[in-house]
N, C-alpha and C. Protein backbone atom coordinates (compact mmCIF):
# COMPACT_ATOMS: atom_id res chain seq x y z
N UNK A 1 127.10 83.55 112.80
CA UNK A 1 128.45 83.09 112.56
C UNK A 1 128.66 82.74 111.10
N UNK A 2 127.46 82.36 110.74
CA UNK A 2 127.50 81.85 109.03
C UNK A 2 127.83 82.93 107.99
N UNK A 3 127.19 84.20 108.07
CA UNK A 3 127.13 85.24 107.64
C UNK A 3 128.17 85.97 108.00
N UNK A 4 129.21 85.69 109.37
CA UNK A 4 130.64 86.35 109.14
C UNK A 4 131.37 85.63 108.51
N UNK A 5 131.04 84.21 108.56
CA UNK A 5 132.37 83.49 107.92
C UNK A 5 132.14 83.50 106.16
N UNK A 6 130.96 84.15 106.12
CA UNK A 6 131.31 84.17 104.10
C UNK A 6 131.75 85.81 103.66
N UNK A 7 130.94 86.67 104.62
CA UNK A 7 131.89 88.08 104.25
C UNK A 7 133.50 87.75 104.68
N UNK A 8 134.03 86.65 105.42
CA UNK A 8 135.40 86.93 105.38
C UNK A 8 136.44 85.94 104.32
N UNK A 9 135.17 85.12 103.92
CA UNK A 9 135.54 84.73 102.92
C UNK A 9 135.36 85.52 101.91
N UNK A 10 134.30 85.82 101.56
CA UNK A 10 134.58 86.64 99.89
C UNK A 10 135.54 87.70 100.61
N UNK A 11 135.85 88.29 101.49
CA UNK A 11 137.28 89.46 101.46
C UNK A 11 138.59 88.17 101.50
N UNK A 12 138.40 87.25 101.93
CA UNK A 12 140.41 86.50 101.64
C UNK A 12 140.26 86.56 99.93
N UNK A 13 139.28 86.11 99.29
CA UNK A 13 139.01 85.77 97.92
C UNK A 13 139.16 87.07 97.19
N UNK A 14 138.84 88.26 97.68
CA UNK A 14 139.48 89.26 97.06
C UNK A 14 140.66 89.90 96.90
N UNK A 15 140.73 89.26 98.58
CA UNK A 15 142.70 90.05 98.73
C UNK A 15 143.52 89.21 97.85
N UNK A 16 142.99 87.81 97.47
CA UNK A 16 143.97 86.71 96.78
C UNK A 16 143.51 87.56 95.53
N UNK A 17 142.50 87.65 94.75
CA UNK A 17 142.74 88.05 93.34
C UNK A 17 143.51 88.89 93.25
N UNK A 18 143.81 90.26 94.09
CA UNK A 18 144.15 91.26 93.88
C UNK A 18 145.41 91.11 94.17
N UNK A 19 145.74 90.50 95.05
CA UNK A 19 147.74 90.18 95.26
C UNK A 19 148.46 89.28 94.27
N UNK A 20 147.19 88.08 93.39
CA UNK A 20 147.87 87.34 92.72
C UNK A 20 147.72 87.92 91.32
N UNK A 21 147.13 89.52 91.09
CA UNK A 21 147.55 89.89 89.96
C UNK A 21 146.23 88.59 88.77
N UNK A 22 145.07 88.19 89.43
CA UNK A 22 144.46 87.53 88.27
C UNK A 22 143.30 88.77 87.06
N UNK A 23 143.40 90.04 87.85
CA UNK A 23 142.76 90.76 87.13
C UNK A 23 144.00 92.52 87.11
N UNK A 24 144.84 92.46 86.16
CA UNK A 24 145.72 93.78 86.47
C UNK A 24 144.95 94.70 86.31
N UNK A 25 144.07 95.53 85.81
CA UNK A 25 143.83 96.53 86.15
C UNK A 25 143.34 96.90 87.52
N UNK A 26 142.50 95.43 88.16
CA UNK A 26 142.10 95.89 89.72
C UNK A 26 143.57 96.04 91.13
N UNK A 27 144.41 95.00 90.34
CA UNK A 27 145.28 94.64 90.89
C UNK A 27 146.49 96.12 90.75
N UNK A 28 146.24 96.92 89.65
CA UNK A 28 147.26 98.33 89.50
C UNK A 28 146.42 98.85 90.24
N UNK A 29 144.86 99.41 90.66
CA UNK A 29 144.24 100.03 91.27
C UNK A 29 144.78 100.10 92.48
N UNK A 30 144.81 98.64 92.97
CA UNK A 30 145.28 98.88 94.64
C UNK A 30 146.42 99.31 94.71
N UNK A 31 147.65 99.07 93.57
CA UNK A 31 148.93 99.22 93.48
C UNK A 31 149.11 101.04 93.76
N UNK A 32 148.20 101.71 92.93
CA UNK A 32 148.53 103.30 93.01
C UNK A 32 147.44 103.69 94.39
N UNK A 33 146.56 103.07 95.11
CA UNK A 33 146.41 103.42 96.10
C UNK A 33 146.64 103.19 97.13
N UNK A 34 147.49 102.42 97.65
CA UNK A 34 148.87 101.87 98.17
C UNK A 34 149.83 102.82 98.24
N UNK A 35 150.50 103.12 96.89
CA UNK A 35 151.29 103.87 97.04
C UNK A 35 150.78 105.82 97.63
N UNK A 36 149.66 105.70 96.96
CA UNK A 36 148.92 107.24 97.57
C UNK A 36 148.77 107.17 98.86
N UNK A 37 148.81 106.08 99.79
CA UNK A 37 148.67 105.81 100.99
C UNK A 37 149.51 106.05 101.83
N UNK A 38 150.64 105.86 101.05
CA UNK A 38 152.14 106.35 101.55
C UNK A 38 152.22 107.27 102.07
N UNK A 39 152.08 108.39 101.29
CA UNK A 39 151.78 110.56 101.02
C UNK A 39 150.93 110.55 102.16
N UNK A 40 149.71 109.96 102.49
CA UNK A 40 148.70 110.60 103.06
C UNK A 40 149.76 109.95 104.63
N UNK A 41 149.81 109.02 105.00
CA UNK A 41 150.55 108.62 106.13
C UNK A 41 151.88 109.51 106.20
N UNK A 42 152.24 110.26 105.27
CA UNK A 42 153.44 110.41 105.67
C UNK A 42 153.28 112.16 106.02
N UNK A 43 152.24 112.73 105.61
CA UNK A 43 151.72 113.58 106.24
C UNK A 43 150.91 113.92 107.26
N UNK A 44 149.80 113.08 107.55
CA UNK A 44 149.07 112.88 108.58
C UNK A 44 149.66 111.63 109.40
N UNK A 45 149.01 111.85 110.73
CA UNK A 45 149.21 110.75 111.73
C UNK A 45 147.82 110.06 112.04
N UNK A 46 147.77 109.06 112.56
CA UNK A 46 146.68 108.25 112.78
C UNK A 46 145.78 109.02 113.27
N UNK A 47 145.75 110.16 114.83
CA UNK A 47 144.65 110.48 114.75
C UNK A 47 143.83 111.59 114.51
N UNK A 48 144.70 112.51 113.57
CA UNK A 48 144.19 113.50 112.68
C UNK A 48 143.59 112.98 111.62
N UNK A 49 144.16 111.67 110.97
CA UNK A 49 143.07 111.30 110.35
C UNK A 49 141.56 110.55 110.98
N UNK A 50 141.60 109.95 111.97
CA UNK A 50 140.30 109.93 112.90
C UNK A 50 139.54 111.05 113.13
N UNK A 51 140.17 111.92 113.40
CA UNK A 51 139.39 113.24 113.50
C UNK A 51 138.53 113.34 112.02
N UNK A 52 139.29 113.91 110.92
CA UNK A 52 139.03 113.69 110.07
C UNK A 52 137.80 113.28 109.10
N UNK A 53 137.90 111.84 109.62
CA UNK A 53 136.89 111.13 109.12
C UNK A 53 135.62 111.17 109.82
N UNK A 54 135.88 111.49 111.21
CA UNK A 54 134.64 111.63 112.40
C UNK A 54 134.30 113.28 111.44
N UNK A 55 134.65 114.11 111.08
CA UNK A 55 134.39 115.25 110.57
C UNK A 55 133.34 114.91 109.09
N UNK A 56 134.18 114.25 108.32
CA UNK A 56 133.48 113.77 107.28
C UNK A 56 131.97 113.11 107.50
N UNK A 57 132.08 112.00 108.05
CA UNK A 57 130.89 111.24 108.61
C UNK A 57 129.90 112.15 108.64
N UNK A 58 130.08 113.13 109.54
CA UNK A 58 128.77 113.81 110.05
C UNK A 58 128.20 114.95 108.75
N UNK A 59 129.30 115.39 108.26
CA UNK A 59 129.17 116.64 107.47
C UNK A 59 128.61 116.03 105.58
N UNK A 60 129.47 115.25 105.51
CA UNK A 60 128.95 114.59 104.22
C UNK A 60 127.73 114.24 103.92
N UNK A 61 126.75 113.47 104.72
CA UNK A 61 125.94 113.45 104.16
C UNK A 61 124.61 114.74 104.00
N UNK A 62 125.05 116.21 105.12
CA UNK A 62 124.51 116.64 105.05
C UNK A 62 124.82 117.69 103.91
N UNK A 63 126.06 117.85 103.47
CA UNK A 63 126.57 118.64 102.11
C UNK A 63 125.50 118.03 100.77
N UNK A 64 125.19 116.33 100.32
CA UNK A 64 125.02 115.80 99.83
C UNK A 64 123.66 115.74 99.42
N UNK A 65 122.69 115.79 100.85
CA UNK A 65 121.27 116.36 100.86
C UNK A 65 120.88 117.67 100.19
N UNK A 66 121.92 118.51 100.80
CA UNK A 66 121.23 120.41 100.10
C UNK A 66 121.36 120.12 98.62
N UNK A 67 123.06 119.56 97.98
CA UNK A 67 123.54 119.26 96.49
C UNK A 67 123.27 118.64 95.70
N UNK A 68 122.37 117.88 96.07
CA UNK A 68 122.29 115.95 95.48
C UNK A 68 122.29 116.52 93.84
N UNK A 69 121.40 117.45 93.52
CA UNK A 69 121.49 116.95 91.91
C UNK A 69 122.83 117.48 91.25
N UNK A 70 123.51 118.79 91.66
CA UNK A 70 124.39 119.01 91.12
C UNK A 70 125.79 117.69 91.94
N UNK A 71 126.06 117.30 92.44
CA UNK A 71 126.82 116.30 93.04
C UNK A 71 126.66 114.92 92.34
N UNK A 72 125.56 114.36 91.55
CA UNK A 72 125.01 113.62 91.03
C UNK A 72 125.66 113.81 89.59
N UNK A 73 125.31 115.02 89.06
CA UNK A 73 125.54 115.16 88.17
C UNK A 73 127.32 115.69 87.82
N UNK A 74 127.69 115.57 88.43
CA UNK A 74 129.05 115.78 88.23
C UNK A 74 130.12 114.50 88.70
N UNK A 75 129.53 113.88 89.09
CA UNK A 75 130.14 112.31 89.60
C UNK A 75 129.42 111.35 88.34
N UNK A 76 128.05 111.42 87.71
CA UNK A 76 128.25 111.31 86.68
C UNK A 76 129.21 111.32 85.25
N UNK A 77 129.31 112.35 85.11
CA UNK A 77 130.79 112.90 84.73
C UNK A 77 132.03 112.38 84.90
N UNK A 78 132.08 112.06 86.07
CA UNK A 78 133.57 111.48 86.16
C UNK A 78 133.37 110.04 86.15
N UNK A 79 132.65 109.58 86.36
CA UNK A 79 132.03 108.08 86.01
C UNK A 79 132.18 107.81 84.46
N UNK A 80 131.65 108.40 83.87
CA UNK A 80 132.31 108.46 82.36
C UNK A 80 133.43 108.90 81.79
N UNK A 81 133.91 109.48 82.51
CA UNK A 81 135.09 110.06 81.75
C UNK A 81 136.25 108.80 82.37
N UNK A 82 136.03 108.08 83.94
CA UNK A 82 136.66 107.18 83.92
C UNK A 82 136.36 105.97 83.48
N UNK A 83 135.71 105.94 83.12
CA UNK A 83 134.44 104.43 81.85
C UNK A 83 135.64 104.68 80.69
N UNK A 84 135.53 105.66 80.12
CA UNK A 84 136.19 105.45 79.12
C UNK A 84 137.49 105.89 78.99
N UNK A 85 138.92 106.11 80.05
CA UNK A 85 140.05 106.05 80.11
C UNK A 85 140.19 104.35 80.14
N UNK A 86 139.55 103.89 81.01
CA UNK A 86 139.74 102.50 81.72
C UNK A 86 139.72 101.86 80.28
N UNK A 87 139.02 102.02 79.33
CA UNK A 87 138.23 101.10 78.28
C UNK A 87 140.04 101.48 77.70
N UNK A 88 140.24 102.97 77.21
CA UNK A 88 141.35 103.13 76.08
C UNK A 88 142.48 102.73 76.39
N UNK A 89 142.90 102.20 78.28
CA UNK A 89 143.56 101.50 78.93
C UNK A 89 144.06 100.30 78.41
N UNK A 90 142.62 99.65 78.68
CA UNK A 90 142.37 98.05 77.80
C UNK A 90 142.47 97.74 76.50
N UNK A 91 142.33 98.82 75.67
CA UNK A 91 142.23 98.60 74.45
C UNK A 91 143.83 98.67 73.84
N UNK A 92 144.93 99.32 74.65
CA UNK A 92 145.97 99.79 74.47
C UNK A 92 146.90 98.55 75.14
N UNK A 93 147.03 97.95 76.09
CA UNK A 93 147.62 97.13 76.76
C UNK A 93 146.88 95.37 76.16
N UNK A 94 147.74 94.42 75.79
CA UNK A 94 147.38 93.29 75.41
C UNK A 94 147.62 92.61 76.70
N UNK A 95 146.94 91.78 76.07
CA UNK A 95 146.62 90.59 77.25
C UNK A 95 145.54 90.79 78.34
N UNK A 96 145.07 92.19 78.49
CA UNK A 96 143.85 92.70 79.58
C UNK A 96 142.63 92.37 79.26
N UNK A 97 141.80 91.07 80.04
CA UNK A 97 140.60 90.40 79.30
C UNK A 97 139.63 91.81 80.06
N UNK A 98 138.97 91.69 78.89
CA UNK A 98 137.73 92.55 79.43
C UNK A 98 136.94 92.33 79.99
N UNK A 99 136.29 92.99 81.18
CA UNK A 99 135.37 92.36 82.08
C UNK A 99 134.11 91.68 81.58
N UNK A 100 133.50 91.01 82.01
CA UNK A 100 132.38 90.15 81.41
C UNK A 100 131.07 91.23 81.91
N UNK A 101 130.18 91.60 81.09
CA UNK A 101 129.16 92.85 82.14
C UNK A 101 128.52 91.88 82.98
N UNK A 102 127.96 92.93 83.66
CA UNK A 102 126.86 91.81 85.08
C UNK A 102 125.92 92.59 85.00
């Protein structure tokens, strides 16, 4: 019981940062996938996307096994290339504190 009640705490503690806007770039993140959420609902129905994902589940990780290095290496790639939009983001917009590294 201890161990559900702090995963549902750190998720209220996230939904509050992210609705009260204390970090905007995480807080625009959810904002444009929210709105992308829209499109996908407004094309699919609930359980084509169940299907869907029951499709994914099974198939993904076996795509991922044969690919791993080229899949690796190309998510690499976009890992950087979104590293550094995010950065020219921040660097462009005032007032956006920069994350502290961990």
């Amino acid at each position: 019981m201890n161990a559900a009640m702090v995963h549902i705490n750190r998720a209220l503690k996230l939904i509050i940062r992210l609705f009260l806007v204390e970090d905007l770039v995480d807080s625009l993140k959810l904002a444009v996938f929210m709105w992308l959420m829209t499109y996908v609902g407004a094309v699919f129905n609930g359980i084509t996307l169940l299907i869907l994902a029951e499709l994914l589940v099974f198939s993904v990780p076996i795509v991922y096994e044969k690919y791993k290095t080229q899949i690796d290496h190309y998510v690499g790639i976009a890992r950087d290339q979104t590293k550094s939009i995010v950065e020219k983001i921040q660097a462009k917009l005032p007032g956006i504190a920069k994350k502290k590294a961990e």
